[in-house]
Protein backbone atom coordinates (compact mmCIF):
# COMPACT_ATOMS: atom_id res chain seq x y z
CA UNK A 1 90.97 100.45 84.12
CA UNK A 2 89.90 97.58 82.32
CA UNK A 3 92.04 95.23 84.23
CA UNK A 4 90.16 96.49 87.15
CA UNK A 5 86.84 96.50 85.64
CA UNK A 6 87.31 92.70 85.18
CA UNK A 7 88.33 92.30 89.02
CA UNK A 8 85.32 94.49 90.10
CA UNK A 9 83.02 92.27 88.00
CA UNK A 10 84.43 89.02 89.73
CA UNK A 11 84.06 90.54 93.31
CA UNK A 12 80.65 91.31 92.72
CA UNK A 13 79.72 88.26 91.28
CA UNK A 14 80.97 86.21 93.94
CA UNK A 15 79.15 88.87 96.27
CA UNK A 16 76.03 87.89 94.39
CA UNK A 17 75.88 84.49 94.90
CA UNK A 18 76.87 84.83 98.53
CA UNK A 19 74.02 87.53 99.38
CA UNK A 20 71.15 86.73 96.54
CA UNK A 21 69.08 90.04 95.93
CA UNK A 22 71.55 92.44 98.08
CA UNK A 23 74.03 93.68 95.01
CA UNK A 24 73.22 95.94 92.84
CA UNK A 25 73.30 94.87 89.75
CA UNK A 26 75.35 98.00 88.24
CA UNK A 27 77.93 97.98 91.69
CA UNK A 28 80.96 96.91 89.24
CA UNK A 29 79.68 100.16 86.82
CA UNK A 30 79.36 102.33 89.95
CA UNK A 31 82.37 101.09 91.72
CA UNK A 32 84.38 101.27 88.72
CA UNK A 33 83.25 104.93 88.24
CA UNK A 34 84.13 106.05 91.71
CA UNK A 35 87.42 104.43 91.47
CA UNK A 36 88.31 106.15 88.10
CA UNK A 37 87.25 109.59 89.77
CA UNK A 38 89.33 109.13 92.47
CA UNK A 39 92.87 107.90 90.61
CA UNK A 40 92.52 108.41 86.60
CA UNK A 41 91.38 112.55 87.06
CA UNK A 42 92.62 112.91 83.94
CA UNK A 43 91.40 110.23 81.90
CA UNK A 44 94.83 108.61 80.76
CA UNK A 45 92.76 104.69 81.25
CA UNK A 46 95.28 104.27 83.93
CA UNK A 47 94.79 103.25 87.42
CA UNK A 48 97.09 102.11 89.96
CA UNK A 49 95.90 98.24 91.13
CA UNK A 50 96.98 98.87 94.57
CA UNK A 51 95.46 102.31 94.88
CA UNK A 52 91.84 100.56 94.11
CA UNK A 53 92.77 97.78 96.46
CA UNK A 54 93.01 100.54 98.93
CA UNK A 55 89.76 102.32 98.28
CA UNK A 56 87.94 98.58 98.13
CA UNK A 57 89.61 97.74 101.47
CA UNK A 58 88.30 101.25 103.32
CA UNK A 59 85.33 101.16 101.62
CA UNK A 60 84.32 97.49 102.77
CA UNK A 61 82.28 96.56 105.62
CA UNK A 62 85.20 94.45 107.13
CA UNK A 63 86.16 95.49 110.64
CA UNK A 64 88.89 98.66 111.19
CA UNK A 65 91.78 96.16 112.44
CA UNK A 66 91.22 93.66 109.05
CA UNK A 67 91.44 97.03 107.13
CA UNK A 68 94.60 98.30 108.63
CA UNK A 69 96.26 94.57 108.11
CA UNK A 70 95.02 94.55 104.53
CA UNK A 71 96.46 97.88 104.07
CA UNK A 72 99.98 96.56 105.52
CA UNK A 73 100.21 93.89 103.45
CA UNK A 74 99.51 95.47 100.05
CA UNK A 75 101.92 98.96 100.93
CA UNK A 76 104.60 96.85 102.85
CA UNK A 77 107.76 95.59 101.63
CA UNK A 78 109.24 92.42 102.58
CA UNK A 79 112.78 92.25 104.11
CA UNK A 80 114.87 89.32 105.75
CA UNK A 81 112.74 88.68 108.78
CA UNK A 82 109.64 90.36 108.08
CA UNK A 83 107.76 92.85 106.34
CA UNK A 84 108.05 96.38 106.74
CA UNK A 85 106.29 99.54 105.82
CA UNK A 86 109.04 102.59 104.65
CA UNK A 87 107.96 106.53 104.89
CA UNK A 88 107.84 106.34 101.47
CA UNK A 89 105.26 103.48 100.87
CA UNK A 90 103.09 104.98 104.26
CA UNK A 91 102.97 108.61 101.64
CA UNK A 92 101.83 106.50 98.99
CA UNK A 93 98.77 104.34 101.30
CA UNK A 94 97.71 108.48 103.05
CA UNK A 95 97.73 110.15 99.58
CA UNK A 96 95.67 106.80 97.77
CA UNK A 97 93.27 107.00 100.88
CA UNK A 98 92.97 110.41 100.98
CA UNK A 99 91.45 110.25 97.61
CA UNK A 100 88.59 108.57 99.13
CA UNK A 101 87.17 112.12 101.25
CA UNK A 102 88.48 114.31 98.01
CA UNK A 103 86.07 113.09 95.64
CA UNK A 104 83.24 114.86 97.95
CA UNK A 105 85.61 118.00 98.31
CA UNK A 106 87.23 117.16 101.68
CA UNK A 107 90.40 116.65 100.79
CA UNK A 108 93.61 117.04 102.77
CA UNK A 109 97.11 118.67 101.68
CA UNK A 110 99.86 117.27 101.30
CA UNK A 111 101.88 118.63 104.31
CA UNK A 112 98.95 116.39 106.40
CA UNK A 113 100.41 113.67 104.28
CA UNK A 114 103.66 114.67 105.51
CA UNK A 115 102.84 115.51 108.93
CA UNK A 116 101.33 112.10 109.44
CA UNK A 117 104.22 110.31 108.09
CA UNK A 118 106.62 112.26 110.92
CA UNK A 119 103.95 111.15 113.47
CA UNK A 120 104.30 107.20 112.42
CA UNK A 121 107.89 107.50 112.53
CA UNK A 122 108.25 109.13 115.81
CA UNK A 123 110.85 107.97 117.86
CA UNK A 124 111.85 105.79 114.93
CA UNK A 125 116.07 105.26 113.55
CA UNK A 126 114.94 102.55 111.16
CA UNK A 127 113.73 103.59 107.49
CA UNK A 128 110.57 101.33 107.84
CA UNK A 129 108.86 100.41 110.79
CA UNK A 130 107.07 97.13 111.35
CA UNK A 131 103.31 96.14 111.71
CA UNK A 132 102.87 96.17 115.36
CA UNK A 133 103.96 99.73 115.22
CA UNK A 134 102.15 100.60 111.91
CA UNK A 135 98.64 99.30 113.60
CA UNK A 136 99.93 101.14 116.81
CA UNK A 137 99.63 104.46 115.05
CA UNK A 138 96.02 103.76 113.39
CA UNK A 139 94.58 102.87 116.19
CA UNK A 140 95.71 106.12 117.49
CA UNK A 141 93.41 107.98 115.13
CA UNK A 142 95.78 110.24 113.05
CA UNK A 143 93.47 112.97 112.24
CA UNK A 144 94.99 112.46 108.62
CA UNK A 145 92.70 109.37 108.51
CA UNK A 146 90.01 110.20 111.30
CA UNK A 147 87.45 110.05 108.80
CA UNK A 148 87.98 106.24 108.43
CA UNK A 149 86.86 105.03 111.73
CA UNK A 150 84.25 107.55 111.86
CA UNK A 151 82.46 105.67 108.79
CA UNK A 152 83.31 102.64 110.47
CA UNK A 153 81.67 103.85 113.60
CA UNK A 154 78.61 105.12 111.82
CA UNK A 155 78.28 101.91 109.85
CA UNK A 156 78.37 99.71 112.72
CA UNK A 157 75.78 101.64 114.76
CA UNK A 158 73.46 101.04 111.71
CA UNK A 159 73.41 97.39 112.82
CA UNK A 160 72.50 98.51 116.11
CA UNK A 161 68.94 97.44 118.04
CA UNK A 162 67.02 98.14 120.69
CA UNK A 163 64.32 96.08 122.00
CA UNK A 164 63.15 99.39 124.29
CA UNK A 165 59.66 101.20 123.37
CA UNK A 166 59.62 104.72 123.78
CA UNK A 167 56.65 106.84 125.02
């Protein structure tokens, strides 16, 4: 927890200087809160770097295709020619995502978990599939992570204007 206090309080830094006056100045305190909610329930100090990467990643205002690379990268493991995501290490990115809609009681079980993985892997002899196919199944909206790009959706539409008047 610490180690990722003292990341959080770097990223936010940074984020101050780039937008002056738009962070918070308690975002590392909140962040690091919601974070410790999510993967230290029961308060052992401990929590996974790569699980918080994953949170920070959803939770950022980056586009839905940077997100699903990001997410490749830090579950995927590398082999001869290139690296590759195993059933194993997609169970690990679902359950540390699905963390994210738990914490405000919408959690998932873990035969969705399971489910998901056999959807990925459709069709597939290999133990680990590469990143074409990994981003091929996101963009299909498992329903295991349909929450994602709805947030996405919503926070893009935020941006949105209209120069019509109304009545």
């Amino acid at each position: 927890v610490q180690q990722v206090s003292g990341m959080l309080m770097k990223l936010f830094q940074r984020a101050r200087l780039e937008k002056p006056g738009q962070v918070d100045p308690k975002a590392t305190e909140f962040t690091l809160s919601l974070l410790t909610a999510m993967y230290d329930r029961t308060g052992t100090g401990y929590v996974k770097t790569r699980s918080a990467a994953a949170a920070l990643i959803a939770l950022s205002g980056d586009t839905l295709l940077a997100k699903y690379r990001a997410f490749f990268q830090f579950y995927a493991v590398p082999d001869e020619k290139a690296a590759l995501i195993t059933r194993s290490a997609l169970r690990s990115l679902l359950t540390d995502l699905n963390q994210i809609p738990a914490i405000v009681g919408e959690s998932c079980t873990l035969s969705c978990v399971e489910i998901a993985t056999h959807s990925c892997f459709h069709g597939v002899l290999d133990s680990a599939i590469v990143e074409e196919k990994f981003l091929s199944w996101l963009r299909s909206e498992p329903a295991v992570l349909l929450w994602l790009p709805t947030c996405y959706r919503l926070s893009a539409t935020e941006m949105v204007s209209h120069q019509a008047r109304c009545r």
